[in-house]
N, C-alpha and C. Protein backbone atom coordinates (compact mmCIF):
# COMPACT_ATOMS: atom_id res chain seq x y z
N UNK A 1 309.90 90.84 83.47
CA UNK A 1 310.73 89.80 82.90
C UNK A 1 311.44 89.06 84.03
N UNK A 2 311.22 87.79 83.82
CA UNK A 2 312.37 86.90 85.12
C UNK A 2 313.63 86.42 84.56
N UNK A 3 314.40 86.16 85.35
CA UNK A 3 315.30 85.94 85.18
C UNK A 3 315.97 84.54 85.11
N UNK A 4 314.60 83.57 85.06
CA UNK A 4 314.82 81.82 85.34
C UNK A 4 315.16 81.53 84.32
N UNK A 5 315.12 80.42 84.21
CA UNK A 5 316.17 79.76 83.01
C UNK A 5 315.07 78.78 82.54
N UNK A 6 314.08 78.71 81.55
CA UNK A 6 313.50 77.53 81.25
C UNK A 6 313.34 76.57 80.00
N UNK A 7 312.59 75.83 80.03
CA UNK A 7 312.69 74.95 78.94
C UNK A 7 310.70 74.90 78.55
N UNK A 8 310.01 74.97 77.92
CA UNK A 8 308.46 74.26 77.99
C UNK A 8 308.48 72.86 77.77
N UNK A 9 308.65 71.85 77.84
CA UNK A 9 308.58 70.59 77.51
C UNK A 9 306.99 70.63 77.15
N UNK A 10 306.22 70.52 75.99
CA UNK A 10 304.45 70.35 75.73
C UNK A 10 304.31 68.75 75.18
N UNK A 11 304.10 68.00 76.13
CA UNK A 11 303.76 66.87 75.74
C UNK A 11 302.04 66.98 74.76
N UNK A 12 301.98 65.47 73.79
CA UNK A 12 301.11 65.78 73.83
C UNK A 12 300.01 64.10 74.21
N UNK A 13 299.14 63.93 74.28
CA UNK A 13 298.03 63.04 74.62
C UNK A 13 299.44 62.31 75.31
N UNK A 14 299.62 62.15 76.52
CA UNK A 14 300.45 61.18 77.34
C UNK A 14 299.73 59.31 77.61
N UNK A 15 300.06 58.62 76.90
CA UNK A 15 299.67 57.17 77.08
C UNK A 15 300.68 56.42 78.11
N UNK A 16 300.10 55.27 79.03
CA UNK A 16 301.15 54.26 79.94
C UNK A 16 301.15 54.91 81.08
N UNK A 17 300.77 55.76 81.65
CA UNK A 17 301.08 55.94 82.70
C UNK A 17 299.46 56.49 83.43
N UNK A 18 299.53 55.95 84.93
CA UNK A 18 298.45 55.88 85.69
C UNK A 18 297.74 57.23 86.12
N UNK A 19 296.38 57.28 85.72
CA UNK A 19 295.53 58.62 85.95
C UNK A 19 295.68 59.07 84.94
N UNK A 20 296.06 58.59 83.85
CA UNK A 20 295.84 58.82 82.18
C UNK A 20 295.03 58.30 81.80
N UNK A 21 293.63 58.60 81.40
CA UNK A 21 292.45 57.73 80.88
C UNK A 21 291.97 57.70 79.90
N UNK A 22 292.45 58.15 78.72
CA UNK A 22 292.04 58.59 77.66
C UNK A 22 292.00 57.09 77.02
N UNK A 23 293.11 56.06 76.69
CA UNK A 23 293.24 54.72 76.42
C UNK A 23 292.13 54.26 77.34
N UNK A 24 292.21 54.12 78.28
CA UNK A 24 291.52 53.46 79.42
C UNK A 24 289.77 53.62 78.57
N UNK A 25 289.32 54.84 78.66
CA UNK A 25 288.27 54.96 78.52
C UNK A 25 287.78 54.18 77.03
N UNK A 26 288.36 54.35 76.13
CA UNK A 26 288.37 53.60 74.76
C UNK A 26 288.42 51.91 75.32
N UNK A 27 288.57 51.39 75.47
CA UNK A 27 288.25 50.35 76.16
C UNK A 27 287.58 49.87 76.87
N UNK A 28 287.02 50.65 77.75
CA UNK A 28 285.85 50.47 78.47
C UNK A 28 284.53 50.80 77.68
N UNK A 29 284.75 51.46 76.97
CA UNK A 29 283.37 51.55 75.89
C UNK A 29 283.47 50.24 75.23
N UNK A 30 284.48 49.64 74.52
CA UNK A 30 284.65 48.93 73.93
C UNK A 30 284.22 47.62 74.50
N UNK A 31 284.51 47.52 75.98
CA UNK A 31 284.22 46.48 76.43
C UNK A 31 282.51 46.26 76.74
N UNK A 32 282.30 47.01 76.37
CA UNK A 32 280.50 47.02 76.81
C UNK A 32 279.19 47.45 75.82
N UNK A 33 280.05 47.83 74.47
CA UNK A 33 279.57 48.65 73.66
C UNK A 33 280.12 47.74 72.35
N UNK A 34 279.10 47.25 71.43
CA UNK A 34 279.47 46.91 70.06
C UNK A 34 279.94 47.82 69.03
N UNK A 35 279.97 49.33 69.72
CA UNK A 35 280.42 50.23 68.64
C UNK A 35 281.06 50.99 69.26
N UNK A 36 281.81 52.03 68.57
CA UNK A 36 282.36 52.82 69.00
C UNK A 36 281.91 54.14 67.84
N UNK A 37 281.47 54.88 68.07
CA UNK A 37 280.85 56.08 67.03
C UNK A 37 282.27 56.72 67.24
N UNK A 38 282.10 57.39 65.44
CA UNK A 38 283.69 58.70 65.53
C UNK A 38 282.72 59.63 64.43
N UNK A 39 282.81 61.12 64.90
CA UNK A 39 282.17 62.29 64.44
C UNK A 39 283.12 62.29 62.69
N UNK A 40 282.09 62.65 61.82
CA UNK A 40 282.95 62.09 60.47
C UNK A 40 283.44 61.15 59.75
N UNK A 41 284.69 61.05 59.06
CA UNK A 41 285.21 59.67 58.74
C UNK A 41 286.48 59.72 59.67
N UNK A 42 286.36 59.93 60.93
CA UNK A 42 287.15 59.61 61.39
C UNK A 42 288.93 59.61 61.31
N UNK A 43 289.39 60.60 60.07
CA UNK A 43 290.34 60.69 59.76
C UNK A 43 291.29 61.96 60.29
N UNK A 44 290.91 62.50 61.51
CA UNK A 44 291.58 63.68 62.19
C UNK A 44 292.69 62.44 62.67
N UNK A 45 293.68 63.62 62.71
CA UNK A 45 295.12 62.47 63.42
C UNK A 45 294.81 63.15 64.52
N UNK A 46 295.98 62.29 65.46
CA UNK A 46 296.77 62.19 66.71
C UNK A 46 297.99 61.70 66.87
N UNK A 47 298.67 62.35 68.14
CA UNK A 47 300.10 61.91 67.80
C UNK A 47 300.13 61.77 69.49
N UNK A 48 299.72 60.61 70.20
CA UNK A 48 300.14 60.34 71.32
C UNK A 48 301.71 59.93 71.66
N UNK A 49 301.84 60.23 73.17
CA UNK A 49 303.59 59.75 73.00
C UNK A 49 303.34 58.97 74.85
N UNK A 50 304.20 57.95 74.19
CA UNK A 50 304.38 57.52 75.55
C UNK A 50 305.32 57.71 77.02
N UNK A 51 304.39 57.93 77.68
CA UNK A 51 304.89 58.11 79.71
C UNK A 51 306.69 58.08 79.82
N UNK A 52 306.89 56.64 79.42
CA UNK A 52 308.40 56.61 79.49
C UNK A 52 309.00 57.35 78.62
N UNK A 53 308.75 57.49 77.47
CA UNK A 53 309.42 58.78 76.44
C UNK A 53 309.00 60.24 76.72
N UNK A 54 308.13 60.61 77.27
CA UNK A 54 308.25 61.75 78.16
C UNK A 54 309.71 61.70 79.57
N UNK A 55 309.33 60.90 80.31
CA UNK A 55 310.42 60.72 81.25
C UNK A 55 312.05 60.73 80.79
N UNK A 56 311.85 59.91 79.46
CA UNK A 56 313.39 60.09 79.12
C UNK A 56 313.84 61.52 78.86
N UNK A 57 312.99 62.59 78.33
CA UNK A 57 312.77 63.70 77.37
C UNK A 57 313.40 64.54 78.55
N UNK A 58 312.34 64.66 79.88
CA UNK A 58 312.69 65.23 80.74
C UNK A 58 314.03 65.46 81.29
N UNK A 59 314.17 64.58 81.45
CA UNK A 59 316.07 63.36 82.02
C UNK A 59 317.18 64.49 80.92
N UNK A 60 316.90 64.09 79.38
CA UNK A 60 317.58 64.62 79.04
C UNK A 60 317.71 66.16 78.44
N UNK A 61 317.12 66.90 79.01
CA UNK A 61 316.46 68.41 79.23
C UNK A 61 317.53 68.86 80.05
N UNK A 62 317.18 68.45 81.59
CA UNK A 62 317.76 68.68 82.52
C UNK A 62 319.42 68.37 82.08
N UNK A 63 320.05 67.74 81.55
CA UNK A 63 320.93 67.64 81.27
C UNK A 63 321.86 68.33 79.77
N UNK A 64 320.98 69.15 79.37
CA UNK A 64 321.34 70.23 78.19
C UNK A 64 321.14 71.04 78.10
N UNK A 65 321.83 72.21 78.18
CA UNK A 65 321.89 73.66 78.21
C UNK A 65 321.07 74.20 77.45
N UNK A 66 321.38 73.35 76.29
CA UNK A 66 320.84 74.33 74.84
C UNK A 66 319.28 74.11 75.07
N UNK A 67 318.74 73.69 75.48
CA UNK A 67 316.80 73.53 76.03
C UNK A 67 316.75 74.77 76.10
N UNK A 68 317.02 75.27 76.84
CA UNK A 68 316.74 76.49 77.62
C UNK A 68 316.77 78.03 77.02
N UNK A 69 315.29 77.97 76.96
CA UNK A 69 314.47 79.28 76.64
C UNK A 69 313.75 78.66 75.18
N UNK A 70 313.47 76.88 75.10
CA UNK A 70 313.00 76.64 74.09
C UNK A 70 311.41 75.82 74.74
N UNK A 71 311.03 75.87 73.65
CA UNK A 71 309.04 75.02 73.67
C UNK A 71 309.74 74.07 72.98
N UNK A 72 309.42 72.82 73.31
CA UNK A 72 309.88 71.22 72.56
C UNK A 72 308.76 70.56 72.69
N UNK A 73 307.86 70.43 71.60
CA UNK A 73 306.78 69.14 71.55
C UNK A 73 307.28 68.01 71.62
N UNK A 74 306.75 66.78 72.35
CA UNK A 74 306.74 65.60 73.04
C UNK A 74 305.89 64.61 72.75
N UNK A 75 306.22 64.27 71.69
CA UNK A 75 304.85 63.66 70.89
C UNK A 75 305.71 62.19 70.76
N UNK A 76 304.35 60.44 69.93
CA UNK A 76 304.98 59.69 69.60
C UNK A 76 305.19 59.95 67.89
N UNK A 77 306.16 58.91 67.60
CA UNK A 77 307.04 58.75 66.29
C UNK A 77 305.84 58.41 65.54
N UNK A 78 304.94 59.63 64.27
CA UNK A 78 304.49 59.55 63.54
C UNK A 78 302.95 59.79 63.74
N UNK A 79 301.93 60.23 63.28
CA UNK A 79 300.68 60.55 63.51
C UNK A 79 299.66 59.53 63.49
N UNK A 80 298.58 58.85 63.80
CA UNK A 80 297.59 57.97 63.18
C UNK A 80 296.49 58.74 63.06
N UNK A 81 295.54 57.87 62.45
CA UNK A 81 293.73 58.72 62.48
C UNK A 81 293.42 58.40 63.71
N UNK A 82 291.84 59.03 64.00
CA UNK A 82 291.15 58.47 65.53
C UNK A 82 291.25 56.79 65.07
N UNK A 83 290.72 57.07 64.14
CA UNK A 83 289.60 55.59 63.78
C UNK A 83 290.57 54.88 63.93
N UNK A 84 292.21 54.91 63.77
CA UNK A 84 293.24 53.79 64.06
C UNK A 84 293.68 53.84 65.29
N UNK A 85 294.03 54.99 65.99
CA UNK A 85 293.74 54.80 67.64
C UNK A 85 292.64 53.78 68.51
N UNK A 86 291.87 54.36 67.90
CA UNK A 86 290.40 53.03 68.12
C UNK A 86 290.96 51.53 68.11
N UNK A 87 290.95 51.45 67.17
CA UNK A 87 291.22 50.15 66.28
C UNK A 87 292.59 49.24 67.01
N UNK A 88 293.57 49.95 67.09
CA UNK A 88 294.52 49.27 68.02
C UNK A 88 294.75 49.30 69.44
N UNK A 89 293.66 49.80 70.18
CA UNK A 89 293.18 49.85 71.72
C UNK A 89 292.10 48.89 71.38
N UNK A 90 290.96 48.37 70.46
CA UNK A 90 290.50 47.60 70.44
C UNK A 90 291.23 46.33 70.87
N UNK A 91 291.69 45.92 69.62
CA UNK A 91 292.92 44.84 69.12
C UNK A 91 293.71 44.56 70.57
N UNK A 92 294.89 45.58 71.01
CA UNK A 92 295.70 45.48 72.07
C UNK A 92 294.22 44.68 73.35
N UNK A 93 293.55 44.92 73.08
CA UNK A 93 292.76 44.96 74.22
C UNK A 93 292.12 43.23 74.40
N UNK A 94 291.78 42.67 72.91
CA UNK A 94 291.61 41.44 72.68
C UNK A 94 289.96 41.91 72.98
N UNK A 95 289.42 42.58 72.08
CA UNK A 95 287.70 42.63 72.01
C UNK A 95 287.50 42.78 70.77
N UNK A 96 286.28 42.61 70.21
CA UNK A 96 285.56 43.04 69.38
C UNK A 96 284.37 43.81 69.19
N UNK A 97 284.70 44.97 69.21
CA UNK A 97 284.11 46.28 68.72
C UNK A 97 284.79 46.96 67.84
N UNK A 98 283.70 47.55 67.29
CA UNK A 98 283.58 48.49 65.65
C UNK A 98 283.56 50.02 65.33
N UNK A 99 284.67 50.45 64.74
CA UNK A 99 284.19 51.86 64.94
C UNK A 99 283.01 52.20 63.79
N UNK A 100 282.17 53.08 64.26
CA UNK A 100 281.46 53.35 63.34
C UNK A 100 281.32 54.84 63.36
N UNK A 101 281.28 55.20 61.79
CA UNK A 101 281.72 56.69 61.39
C UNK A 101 279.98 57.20 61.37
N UNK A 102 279.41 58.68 62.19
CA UNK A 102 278.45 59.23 62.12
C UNK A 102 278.50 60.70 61.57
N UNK A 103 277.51 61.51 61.47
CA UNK A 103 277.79 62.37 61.59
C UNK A 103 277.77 63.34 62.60
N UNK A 104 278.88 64.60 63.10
CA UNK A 104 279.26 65.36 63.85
C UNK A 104 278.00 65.90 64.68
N UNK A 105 277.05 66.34 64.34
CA UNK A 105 275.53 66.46 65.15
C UNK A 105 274.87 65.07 66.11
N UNK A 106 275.07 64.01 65.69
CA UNK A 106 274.51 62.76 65.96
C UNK A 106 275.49 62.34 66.66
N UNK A 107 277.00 62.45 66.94
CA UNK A 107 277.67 61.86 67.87
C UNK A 107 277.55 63.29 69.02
N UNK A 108 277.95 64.22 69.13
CA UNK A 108 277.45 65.46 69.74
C UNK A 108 276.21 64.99 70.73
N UNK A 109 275.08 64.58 70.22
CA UNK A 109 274.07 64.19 70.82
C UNK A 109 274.04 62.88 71.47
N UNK A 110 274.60 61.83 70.68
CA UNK A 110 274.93 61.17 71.96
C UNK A 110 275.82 61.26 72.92
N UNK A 111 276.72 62.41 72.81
CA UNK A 111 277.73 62.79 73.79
C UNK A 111 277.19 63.07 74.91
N UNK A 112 275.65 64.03 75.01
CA UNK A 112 274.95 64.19 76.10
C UNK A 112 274.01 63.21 76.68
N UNK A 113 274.06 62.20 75.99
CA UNK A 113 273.11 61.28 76.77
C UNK A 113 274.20 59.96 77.82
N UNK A 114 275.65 60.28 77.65
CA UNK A 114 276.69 59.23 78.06
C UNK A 114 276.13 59.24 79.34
N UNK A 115 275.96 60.16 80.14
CA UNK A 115 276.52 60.10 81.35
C UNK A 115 275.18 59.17 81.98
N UNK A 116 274.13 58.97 81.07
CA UNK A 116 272.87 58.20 81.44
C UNK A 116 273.14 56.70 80.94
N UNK A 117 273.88 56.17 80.50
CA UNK A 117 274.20 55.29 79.92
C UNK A 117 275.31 54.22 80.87
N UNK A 118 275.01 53.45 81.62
CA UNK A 118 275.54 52.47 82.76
C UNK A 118 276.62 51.49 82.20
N UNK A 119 277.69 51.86 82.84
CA UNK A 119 278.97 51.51 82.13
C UNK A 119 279.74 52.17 80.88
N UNK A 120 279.18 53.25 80.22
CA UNK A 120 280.40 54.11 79.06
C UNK A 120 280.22 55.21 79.93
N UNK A 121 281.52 55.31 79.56
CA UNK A 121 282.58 56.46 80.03
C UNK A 121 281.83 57.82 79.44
N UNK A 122 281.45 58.71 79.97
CA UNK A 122 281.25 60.35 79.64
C UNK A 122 281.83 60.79 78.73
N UNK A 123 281.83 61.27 78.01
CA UNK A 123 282.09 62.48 76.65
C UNK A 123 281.72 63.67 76.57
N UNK A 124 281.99 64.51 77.07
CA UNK A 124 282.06 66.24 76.86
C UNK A 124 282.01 66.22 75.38
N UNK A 125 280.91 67.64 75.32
CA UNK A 125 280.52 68.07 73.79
C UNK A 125 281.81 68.79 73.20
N UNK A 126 283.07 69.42 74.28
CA UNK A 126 284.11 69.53 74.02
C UNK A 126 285.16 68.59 73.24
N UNK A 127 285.07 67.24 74.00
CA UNK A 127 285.85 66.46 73.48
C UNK A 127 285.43 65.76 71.98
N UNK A 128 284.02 65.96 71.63
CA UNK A 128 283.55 65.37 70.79
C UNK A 128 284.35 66.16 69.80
N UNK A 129 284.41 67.61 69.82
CA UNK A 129 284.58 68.66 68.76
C UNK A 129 286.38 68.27 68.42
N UNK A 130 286.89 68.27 69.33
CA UNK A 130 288.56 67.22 69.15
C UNK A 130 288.89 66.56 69.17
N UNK A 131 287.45 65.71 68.28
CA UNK A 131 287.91 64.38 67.76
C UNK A 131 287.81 65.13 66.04
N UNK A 132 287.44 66.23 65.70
CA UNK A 132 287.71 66.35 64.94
C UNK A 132 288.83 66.93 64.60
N UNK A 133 289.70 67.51 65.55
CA UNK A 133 291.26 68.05 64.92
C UNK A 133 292.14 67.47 64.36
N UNK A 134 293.14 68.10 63.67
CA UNK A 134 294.27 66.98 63.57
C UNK A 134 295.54 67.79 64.68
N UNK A 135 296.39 66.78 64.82
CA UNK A 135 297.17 66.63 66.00
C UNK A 135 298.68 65.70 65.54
N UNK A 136 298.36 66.61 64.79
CA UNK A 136 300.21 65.95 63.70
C UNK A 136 300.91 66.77 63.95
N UNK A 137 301.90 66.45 65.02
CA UNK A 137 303.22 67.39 65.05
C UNK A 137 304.81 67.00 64.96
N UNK A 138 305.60 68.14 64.69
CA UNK A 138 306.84 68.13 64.03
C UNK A 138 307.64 67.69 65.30
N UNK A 139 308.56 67.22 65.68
CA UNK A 139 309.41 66.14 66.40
C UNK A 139 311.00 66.37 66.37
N UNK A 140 311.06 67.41 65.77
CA UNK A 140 312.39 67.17 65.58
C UNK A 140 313.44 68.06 66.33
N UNK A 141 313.12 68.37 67.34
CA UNK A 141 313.40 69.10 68.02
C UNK A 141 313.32 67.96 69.83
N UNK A 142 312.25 67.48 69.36
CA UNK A 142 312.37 66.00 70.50
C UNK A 142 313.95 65.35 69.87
N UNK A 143 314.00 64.95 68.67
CA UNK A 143 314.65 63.80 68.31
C UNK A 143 316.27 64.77 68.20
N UNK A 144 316.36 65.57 67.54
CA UNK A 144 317.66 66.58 67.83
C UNK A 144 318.36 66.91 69.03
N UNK A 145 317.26 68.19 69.94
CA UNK A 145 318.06 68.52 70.61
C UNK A 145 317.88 67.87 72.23
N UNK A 146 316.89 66.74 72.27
CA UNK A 146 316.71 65.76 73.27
C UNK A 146 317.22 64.40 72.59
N UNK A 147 317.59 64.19 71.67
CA UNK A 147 318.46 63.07 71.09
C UNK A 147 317.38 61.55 71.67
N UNK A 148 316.19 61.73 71.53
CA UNK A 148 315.36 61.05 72.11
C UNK A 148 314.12 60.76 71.10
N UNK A 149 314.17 59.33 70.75
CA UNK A 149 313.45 58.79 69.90
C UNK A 149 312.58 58.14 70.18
N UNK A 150 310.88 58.91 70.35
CA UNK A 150 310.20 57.90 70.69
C UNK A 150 309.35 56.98 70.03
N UNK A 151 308.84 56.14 70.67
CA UNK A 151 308.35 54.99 70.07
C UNK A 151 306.96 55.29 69.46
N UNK A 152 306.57 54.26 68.23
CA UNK A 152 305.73 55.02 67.13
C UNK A 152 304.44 54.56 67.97
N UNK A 153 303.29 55.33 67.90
CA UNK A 153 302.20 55.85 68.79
C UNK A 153 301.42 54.56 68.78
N UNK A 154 302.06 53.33 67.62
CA UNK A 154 300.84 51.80 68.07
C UNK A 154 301.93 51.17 69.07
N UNK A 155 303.02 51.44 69.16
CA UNK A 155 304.00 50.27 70.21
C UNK A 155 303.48 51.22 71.60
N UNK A 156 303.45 52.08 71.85
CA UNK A 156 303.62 53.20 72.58
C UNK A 156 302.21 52.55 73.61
N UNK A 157 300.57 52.68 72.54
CA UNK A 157 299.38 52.41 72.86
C UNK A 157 299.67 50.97 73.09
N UNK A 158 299.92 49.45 72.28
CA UNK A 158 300.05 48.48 72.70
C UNK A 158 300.54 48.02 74.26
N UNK A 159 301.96 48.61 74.18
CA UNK A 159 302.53 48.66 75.49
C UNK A 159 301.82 49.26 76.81
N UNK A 160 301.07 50.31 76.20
CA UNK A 160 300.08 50.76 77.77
C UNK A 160 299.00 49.90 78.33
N UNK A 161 298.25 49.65 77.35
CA UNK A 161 297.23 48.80 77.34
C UNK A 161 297.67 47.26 77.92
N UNK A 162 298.90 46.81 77.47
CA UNK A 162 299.25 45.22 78.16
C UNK A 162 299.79 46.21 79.79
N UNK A 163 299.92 47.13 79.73
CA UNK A 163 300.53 46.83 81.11
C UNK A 163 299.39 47.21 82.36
N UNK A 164 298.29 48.36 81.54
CA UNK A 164 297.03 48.20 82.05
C UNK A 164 296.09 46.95 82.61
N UNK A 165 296.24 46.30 81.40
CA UNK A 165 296.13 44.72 81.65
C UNK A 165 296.59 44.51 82.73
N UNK A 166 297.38 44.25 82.74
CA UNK A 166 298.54 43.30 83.43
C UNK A 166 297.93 43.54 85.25
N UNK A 167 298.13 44.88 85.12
CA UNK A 167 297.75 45.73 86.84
C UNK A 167 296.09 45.28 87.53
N UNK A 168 295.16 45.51 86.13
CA UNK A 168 294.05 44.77 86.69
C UNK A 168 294.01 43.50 86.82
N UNK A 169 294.72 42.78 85.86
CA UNK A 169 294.65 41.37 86.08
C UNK A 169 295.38 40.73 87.75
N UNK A 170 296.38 41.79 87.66
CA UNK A 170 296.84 41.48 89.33
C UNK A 170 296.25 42.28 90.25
N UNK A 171 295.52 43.00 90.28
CA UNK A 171 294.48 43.09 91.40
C UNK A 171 293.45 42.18 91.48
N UNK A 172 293.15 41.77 90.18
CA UNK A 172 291.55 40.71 90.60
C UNK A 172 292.12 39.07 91.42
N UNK A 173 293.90 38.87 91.32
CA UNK A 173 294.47 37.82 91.47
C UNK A 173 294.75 38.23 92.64
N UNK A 174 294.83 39.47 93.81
CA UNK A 174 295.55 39.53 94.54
C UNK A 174 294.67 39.43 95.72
């Protein structure tokens, strides 16, 4: 047994911040690809939270006693499906591509042919299988005892994506 003093902060899917690719990659399919396949109907949630609402979370951790010796999920304000994750990284993104719902064997299989495929992003037969989870979690323990409200998981994704933007657009200008 130690004797440290801790807190777990468990974020979960972290969006906005750099060497996070999970957004990134949804877009880059998107940008090259008229579809976007989702294993099922696409209705497993997620509850991404955004970079800066992690950072605040942290900030105010360090600054409260009562954290300590607790696990606090770090999630954004409210759950969506994949297929609406999709859909508003599309949108934010200003493209047009489609998700299209397959079944779990048939996206699986094209999961192994990505990495032959010039320009989409790779897919592990892992990741395929957690696109079927759901990923809805309770918050209130962010919003209580971190007094920290974060922003709901489409402002959260919008905001990453323009500022993604923004960084490539000023490298291709610079």
């Amino acid at each position: 047994m130690s004797d440290l003093k801790v807190t777990l902060l468990h974020p979960t899917m972290i969006v906005g911040a750099p060497g996070l690719n999970n957004i990134e990659r949804i877009v880059n399919v998107a940008r090259v690809s008229p579809i976007i396949p989702l294993p099922g109907d696409g209705a497993s949630t997620i509850q991404p939270v955004e970079a800066a609402d992690v950072v605040q979370a942290v900030i105010a951790c360090m600054n409260n006693s009562d954290t300590i010796g607790k696990t606090i999920v770090l999630a954004g304000h409210g759950a969506i499906t994949y297929r609406q994750l999709i859909e508003i990284c599309v949108d934010a993104a200003g493209l047009n591509c489609k998700v299209v719902n397959l079944p779990y064997p048939l996206v699986w299989l094209l999961s192994i042919l990505t990495p032959l495929a010039p320009g989409i992003p790779t897919i592990g037969r892992d990741e395929v299988q957690r696109l079927l989870e759901d990923k809805d979690f309770d918050i209130e323990d962010m919003l209580k005892l971190l007094g920290v409200k974060p922003k709901t998981v489409e402002v959260g994704i919008r905001s990453a994506i323009e500022n993604a933007l923004k960084k490539s657009h000023n490298k291709s200008n610079g």
